[in-house]
C-alpha atoms as a PDB file:
ATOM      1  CA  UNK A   1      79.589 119.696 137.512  1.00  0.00           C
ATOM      2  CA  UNK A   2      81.739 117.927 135.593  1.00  0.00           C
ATOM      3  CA  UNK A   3      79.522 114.492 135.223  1.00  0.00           C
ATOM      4  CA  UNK A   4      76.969 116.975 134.470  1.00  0.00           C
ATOM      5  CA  UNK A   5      78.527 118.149 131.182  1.00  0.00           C
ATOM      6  CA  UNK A   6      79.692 114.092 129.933  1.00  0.00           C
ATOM      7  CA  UNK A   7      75.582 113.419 130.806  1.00  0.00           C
ATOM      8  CA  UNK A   8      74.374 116.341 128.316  1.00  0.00           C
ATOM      9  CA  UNK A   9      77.327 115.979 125.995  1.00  0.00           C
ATOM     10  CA  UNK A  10      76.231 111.789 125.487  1.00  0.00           C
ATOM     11  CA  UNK A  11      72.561 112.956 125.731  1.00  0.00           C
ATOM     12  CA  UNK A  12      73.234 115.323 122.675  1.00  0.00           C
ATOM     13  CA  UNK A  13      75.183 112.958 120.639  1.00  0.00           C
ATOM     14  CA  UNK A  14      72.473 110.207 121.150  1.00  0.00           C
ATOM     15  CA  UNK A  15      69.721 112.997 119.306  1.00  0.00           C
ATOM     16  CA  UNK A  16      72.409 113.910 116.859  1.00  0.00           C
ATOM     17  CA  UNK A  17      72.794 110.016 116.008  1.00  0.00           C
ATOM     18  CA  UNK A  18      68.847 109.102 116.342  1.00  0.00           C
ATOM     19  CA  UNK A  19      68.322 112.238 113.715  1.00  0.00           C
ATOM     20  CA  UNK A  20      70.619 110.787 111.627  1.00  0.00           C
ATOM     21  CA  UNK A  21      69.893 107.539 111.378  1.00  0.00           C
ATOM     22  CA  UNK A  22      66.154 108.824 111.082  1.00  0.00           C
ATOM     23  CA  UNK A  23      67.460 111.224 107.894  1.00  0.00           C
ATOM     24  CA  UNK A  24      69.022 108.548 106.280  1.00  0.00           C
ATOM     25  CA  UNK A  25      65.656 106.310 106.029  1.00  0.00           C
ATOM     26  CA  UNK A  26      63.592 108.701 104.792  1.00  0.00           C
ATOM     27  CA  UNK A  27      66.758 109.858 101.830  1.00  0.00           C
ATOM     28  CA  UNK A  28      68.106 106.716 101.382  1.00  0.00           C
ATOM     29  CA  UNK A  29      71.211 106.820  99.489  1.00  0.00           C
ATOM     30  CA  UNK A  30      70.660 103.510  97.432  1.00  0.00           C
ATOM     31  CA  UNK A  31      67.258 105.523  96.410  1.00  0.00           C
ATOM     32  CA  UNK A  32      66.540 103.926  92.369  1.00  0.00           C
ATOM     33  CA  UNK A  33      66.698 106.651  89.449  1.00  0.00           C
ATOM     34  CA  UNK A  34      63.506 106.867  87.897  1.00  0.00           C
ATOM     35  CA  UNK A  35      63.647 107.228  84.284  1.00  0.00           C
ATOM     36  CA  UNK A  36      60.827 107.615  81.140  1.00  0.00           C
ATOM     37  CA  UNK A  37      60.570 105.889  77.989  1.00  0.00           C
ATOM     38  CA  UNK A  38      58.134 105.498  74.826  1.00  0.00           C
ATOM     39  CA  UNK A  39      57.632 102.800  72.355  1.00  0.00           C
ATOM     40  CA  UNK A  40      59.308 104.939  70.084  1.00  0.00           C
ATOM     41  CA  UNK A  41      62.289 105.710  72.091  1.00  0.00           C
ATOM     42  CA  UNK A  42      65.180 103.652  72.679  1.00  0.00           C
ATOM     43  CA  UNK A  43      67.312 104.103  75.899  1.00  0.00           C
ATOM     44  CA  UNK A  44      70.855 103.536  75.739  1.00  0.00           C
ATOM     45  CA  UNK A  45      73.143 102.825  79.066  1.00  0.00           C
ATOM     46  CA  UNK A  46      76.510 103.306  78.608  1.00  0.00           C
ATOM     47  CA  UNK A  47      79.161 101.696  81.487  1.00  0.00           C
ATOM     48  CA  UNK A  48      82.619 102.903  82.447  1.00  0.00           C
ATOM     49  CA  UNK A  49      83.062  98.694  82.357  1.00  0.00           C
ATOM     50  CA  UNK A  50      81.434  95.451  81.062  1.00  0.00           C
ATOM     51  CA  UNK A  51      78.541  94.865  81.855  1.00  0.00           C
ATOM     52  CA  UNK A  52      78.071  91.204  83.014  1.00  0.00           C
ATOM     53  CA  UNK A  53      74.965  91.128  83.439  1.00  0.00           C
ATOM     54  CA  UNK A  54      71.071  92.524  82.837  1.00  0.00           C
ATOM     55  CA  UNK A  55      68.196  91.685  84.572  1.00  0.00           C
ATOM     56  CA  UNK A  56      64.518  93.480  83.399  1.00  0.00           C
ATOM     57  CA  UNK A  57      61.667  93.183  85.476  1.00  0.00           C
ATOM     58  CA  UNK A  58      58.900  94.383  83.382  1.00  0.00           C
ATOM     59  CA  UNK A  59      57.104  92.312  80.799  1.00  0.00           C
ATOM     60  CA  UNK A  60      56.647  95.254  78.708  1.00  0.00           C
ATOM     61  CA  UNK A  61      60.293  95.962  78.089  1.00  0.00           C
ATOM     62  CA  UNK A  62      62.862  94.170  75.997  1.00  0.00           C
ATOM     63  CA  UNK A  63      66.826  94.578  75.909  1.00  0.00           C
ATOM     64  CA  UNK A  64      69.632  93.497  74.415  1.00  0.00           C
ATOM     65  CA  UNK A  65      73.571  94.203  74.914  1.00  0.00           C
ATOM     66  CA  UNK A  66      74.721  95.909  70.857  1.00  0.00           C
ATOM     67  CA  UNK A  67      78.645  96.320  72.925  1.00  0.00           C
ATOM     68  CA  UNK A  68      79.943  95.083  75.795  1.00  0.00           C
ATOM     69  CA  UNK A  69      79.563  98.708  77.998  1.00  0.00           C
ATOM     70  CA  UNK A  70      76.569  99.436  76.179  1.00  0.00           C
ATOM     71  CA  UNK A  71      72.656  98.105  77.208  1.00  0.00           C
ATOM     72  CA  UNK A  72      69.642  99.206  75.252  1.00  0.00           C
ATOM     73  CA  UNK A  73      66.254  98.464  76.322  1.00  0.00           C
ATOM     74  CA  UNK A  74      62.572  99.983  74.808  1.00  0.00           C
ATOM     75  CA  UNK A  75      58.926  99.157  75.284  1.00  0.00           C
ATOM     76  CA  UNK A  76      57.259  95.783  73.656  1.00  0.00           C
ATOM     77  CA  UNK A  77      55.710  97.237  69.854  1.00  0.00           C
ATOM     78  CA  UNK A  78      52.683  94.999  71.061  1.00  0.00           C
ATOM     79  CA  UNK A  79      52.706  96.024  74.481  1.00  0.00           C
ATOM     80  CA  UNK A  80      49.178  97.317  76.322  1.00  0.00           C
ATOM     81  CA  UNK A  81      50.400 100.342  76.661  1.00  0.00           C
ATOM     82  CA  UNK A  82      48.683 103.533  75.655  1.00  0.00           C
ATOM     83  CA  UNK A  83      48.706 107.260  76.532  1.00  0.00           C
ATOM     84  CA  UNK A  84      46.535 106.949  79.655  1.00  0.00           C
ATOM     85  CA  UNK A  85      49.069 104.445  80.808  1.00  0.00           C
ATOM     86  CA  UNK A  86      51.183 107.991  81.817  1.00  0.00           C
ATOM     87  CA  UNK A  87      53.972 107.408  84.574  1.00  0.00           C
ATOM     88  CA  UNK A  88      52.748 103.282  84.443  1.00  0.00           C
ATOM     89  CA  UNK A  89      55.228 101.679  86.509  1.00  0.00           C
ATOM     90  CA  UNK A  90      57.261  99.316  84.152  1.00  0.00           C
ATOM     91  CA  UNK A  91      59.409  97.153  86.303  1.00  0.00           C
ATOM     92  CA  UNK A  92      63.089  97.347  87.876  1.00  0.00           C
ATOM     93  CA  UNK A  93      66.257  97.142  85.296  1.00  0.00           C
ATOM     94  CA  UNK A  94      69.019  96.398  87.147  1.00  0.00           C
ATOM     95  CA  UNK A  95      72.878  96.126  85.334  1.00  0.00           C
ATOM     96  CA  UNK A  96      75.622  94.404  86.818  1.00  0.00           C
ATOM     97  CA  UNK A  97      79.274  95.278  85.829  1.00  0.00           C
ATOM     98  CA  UNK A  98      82.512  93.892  87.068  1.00  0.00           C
ATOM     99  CA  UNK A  99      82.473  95.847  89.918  1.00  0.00           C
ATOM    100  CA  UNK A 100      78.908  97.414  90.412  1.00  0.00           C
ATOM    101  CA  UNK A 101      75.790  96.929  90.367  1.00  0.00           C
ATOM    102  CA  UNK A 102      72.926  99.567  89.481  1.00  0.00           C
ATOM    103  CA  UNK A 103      69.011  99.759  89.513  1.00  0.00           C
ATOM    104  CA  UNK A 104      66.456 101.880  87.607  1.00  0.00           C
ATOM    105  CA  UNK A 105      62.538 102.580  88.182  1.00  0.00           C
ATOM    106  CA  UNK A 106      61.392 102.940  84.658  1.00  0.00           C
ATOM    107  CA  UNK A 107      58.103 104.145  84.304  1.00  0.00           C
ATOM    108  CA  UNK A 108      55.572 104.990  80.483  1.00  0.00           C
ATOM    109  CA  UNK A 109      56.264 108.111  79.479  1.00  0.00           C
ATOM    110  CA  UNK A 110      53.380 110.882  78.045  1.00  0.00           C
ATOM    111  CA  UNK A 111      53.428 111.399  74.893  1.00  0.00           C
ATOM    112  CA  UNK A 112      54.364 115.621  75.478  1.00  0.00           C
ATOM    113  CA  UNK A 113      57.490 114.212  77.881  1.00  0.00           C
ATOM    114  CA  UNK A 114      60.872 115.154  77.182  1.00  0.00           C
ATOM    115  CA  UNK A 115      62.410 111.251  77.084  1.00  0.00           C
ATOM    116  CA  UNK A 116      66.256 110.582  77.604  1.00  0.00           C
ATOM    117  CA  UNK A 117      67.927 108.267  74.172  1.00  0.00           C
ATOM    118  CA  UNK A 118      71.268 107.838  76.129  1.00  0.00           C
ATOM    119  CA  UNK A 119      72.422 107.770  80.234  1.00  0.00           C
ATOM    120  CA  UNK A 120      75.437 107.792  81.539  1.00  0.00           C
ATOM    121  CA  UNK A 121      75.646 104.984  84.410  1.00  0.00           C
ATOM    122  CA  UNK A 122      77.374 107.681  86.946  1.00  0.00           C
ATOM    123  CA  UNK A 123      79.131 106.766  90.085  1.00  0.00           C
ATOM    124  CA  UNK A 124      76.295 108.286  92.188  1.00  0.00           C
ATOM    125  CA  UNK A 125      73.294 105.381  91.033  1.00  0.00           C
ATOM    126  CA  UNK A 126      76.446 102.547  91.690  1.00  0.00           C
ATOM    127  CA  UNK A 127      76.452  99.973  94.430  1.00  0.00           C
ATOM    128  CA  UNK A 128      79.917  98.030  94.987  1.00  0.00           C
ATOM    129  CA  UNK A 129      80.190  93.986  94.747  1.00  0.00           C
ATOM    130  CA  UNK A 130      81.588  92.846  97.766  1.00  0.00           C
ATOM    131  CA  UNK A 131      82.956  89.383  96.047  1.00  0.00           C
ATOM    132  CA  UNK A 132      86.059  88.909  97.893  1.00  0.00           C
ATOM    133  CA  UNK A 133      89.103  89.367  95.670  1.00  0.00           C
ATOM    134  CA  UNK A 134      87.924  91.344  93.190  1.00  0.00           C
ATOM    135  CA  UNK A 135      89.305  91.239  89.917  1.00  0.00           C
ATOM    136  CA  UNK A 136      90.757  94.438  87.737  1.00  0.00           C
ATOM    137  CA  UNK A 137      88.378  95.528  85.416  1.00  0.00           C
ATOM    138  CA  UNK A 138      89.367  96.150  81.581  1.00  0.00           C
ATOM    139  CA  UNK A 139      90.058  99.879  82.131  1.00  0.00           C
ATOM    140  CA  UNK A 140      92.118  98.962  84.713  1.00  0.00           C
ATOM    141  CA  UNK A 141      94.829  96.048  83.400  1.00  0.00           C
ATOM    142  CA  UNK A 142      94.333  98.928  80.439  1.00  0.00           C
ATOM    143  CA  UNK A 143      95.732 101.708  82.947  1.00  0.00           C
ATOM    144  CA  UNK A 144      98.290  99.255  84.176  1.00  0.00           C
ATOM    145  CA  UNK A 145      99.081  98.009  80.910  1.00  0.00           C
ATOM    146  CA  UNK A 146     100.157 101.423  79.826  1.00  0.00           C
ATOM    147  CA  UNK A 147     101.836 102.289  82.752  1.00  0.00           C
ATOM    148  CA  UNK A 148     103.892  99.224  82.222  1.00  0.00           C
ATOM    149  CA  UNK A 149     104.499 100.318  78.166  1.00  0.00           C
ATOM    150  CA  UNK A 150     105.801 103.308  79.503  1.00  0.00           C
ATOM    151  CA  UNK A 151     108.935 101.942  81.271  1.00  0.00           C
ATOM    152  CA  UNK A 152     112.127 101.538  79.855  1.00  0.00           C
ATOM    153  CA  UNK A 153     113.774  97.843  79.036  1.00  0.00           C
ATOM    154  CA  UNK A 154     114.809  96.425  81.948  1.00  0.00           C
ATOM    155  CA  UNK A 155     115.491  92.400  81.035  1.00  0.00           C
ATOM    156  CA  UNK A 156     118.376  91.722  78.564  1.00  0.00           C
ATOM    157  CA  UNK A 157     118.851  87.992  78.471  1.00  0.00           C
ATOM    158  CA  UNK A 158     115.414  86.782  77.516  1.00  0.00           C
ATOM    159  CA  UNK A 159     115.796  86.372  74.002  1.00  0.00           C
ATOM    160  CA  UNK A 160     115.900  84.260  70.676  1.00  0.00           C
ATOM    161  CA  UNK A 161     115.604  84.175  67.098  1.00  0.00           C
ATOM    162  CA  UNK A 162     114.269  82.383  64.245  1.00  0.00           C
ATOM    163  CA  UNK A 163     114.038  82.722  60.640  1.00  0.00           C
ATOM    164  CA  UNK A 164     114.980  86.676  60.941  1.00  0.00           C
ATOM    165  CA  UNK A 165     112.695  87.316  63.681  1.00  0.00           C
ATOM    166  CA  UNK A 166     114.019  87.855  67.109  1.00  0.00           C
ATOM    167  CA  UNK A 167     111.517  88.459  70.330  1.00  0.00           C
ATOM    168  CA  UNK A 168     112.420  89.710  73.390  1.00  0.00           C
ATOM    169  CA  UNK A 169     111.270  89.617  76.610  1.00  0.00           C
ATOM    170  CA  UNK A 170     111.706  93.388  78.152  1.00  0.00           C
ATOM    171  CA  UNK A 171     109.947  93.257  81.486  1.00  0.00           C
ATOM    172  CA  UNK A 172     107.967  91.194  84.072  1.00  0.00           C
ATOM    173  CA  UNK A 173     105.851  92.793  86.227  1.00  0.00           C
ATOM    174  CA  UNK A 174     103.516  91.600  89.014  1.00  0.00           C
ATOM    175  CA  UNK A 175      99.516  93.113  90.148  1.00  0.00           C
ATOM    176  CA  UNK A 176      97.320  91.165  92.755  1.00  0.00           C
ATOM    177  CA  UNK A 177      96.699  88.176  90.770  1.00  0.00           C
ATOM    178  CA  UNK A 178      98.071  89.526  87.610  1.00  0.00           C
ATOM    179  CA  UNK A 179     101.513  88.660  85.299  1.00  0.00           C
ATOM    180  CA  UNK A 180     102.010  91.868  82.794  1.00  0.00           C
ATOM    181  CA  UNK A 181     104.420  90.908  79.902  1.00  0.00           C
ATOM    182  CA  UNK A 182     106.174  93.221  77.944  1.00  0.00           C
ATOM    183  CA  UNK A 183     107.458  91.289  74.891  1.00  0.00           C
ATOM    184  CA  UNK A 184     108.872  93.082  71.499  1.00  0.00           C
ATOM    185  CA  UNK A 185     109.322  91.264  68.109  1.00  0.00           C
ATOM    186  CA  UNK A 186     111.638  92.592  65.749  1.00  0.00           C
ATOM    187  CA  UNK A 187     111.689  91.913  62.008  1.00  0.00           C
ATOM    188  CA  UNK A 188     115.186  91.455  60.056  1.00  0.00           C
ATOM    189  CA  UNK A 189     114.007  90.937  57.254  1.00  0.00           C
ATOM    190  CA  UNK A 190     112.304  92.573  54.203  1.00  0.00           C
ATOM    191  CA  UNK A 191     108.999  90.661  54.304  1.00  0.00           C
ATOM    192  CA  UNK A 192     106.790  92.211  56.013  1.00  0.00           C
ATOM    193  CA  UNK A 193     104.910  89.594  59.333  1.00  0.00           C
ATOM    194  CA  UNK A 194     101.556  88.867  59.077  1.00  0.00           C
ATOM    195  CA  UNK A 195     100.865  87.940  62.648  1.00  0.00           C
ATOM    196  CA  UNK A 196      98.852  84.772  63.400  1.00  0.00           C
ATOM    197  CA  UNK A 197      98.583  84.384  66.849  1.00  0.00           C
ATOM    198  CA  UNK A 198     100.490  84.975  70.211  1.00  0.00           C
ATOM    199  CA  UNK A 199     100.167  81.508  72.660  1.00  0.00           C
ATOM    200  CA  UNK A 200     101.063  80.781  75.887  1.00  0.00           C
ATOM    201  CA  UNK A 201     101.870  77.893  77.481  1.00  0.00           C
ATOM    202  CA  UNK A 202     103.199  75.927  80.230  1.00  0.00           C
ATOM    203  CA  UNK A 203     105.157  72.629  78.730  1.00  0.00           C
ATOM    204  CA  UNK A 204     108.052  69.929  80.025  1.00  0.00           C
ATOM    205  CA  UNK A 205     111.398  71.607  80.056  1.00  0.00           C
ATOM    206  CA  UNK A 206     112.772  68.974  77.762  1.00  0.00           C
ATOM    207  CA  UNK A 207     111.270  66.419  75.605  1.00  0.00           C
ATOM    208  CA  UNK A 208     111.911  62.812  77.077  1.00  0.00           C
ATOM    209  CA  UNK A 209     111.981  60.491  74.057  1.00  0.00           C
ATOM    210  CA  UNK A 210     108.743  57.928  74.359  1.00  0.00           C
ATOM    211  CA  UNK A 211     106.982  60.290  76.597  1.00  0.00           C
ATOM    212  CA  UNK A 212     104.127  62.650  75.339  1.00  0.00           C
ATOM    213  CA  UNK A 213     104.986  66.178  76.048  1.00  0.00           C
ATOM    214  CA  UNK A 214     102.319  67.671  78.700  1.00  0.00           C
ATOM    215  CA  UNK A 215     101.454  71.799  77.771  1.00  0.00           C
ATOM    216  CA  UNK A 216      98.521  74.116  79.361  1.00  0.00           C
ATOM    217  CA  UNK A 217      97.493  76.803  77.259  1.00  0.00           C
ATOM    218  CA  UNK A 218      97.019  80.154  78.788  1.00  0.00           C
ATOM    219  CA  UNK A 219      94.900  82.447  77.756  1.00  0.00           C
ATOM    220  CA  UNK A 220      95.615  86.000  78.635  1.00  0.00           C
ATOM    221  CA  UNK A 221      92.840  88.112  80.051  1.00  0.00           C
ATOM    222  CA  UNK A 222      94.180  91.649  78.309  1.00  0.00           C
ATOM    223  CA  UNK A 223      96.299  92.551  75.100  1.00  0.00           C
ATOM    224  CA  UNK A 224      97.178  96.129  74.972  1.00  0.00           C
ATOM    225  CA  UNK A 225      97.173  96.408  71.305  1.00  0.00           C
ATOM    226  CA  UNK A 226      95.465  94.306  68.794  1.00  0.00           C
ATOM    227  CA  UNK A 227      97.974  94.263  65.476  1.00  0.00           C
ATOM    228  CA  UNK A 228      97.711  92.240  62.637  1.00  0.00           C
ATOM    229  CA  UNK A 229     101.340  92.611  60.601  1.00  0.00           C
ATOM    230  CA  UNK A 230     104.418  94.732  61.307  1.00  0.00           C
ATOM    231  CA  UNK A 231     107.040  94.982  58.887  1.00  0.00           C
ATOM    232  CA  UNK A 232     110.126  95.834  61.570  1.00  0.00           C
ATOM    233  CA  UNK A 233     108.886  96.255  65.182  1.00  0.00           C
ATOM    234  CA  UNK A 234     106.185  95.024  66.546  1.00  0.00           C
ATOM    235  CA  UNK A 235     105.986  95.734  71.025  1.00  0.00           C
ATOM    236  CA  UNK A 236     102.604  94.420  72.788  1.00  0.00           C
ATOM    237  CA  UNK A 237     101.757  93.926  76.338  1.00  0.00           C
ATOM    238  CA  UNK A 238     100.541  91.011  77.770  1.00  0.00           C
ATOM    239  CA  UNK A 239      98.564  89.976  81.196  1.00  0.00           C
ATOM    240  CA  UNK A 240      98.141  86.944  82.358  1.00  0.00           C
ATOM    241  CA  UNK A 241      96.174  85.507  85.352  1.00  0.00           C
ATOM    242  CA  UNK A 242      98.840  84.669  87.935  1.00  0.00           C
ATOM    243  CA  UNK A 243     100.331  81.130  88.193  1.00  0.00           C
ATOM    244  CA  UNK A 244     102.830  78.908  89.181  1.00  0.00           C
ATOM    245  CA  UNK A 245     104.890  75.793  87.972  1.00  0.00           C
ATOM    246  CA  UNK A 246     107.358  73.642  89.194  1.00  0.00           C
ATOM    247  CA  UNK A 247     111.065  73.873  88.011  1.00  0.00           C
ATOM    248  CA  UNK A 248     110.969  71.042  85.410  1.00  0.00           C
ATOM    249  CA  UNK A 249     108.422  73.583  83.153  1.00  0.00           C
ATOM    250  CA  UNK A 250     108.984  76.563  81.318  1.00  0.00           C
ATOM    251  CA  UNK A 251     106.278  79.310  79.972  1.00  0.00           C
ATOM    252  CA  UNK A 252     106.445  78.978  76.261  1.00  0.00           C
ATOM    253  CA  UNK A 253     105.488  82.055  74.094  1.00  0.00           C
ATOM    254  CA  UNK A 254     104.643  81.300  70.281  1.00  0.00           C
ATOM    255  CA  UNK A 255     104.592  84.058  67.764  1.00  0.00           C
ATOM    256  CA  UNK A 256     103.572  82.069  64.608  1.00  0.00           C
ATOM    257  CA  UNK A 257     102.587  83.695  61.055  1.00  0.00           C
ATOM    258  CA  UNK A 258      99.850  83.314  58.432  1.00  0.00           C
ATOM    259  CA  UNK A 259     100.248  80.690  55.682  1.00  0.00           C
ATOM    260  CA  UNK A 260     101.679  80.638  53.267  1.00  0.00           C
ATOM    261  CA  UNK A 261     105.095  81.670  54.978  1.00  0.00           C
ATOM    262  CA  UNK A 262     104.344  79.723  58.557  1.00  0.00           C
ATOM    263  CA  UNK A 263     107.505  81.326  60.092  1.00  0.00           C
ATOM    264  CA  UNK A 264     107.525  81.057  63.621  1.00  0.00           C
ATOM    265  CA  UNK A 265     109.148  82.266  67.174  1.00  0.00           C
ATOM    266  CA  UNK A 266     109.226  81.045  70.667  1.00  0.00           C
ATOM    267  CA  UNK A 267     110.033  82.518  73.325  1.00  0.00           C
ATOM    268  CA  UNK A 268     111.235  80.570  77.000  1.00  0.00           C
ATOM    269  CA  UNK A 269     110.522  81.660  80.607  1.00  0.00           C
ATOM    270  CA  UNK A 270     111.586  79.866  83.627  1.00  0.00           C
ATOM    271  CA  UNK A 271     109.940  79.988  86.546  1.00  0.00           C
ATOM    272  CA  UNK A 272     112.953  82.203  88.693  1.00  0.00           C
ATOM    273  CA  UNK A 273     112.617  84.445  86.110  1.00  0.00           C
ATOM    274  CA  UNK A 274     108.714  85.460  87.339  1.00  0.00           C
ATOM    275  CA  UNK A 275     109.580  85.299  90.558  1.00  0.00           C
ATOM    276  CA  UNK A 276     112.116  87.793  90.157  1.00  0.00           C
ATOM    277  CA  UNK A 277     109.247  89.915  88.307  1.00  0.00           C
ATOM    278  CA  UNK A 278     108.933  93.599  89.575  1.00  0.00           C
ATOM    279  CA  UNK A 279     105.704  94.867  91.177  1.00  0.00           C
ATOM    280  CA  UNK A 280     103.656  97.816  89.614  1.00  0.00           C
END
């Protein structure tokens, strides 16, 4: 009786996974949006992300990319298109972000048709990229680079000043492949900074006379904020692809003003002290 009941118990989850499987091919989930469009429309795509890259299949459409989360794409002025050409099939688009990658069936709209000016790129028409390690995208080290703004000062040695500006390292903090530095420069004086550029760099430790000094400029892949001048505080976050160096090299970071002043600030890591770095 009881190998009876395991039989139609195995029997009826075989049906159950046959329908399925059967259900899914006829609904498939990765089914492509179809969407309408006019020679005298223009469809916008907005992405939650940058979008890396665009693909159209159709000879009849053209696109460009006006922002980085923002594709636009309308039909060819000289296309061959007319109003008999209703629900013509106009090729594939297909956008690729940092993490996703989505696909449209755009077809020629009637003239009487309701056509959409702006979509949304939703979570629902989005395919992951299985790449391996993938990397944060810019709403992300944003996330993290808040989250990191947020906390209090931990680091109190990491200092130094020049001409009446003094910068100081508050924290070091460690994501995946990521270095998030949370630097503040404060102003001493009455004239105002007008803010150059932040570098970073690897260099020698110390300068051995009739050697040439060897650096490696880093550029970082996110700044929180973008600022210009400051007249007493300025505090930024900064993230940097993860690295390493050996003990004879320090991270260098140069805080250097407009002409005609010039004033500048460095700032010296060693290596111990990113080790030591806390994890978000």
């Amino acid at each position: 009786m009881k190998t009876t009941v395991v039989i139609i118990c195995l029997l009826s989850l075989f049906v159950f996974q046959a329908n399925a499987q059967e259900a899914a091919a006829n609904n498939p989930v990765s089914e492509r949006q179809k969407l309408y469009i006019r020679e005298d429309i223009t469809l916008h795509f907005t992405s939650p992300e940058p979008i890396q890259y665009v693909d159209i299949s159709g000879k009849n459409l053209v696109g460009d990319l006006p922002l980085d989360n923002v594709f636009r794409i309308k039909v060819l002025g000289d296309s061959t298109l007319t109003r008999h050409s209703a629900s013509q099939d106009l090729g594939v688009v297909t956008i690729i972000g940092q993490k996703f990658i989505a696909q449209y069936d755009l077809h020629y709209a009637s003239q009487n048709q309701k056509v959409p000016t702006l979509l949304e790129i939703l979570p629902s028409a989005m395919r992951p990229l299985d790449i391996g390690t993938t990397p944060l995208t810019q709403n992300e080290l944003r996330e993290f680079s808040l989250e990191v703004y947020k906390q209090k000062y931990k680091i109190k040695n990491l200092h130094n000043s020049q001409y009446g500006i003094t910068g100081y390292v508050n924290n070091i903090h460690t994501l995946d492949d990521y270095i998030f530095l949370d630097i503040t420069f404060a102003n001493e004086t009455n004239l105002k900074f007008d803010v150059d550029q932040v570098r970073f760099r690897v260099e020698d430790r110390k300068i051995v006379k009739a050697t040439n000094m060897q650096a490696i400029e880093l550029e970082p892949v996110y700044t929180l904020f973008e600022k210009e001048t400051f007249k007493r505080k300025y505090r930024n976050i900064y993230v940097l692809k993860k690295f390493s160096f050996p003990n004879n090299k320090i991270l260098v970071i140069e805080l250097t003003e407009t002409q005609l002043s010039g004033r500048s600030l460095t700032l010296e890591i060693d290596y111990s002290d990113l080790l030591q770095a806390d994890t978000l």
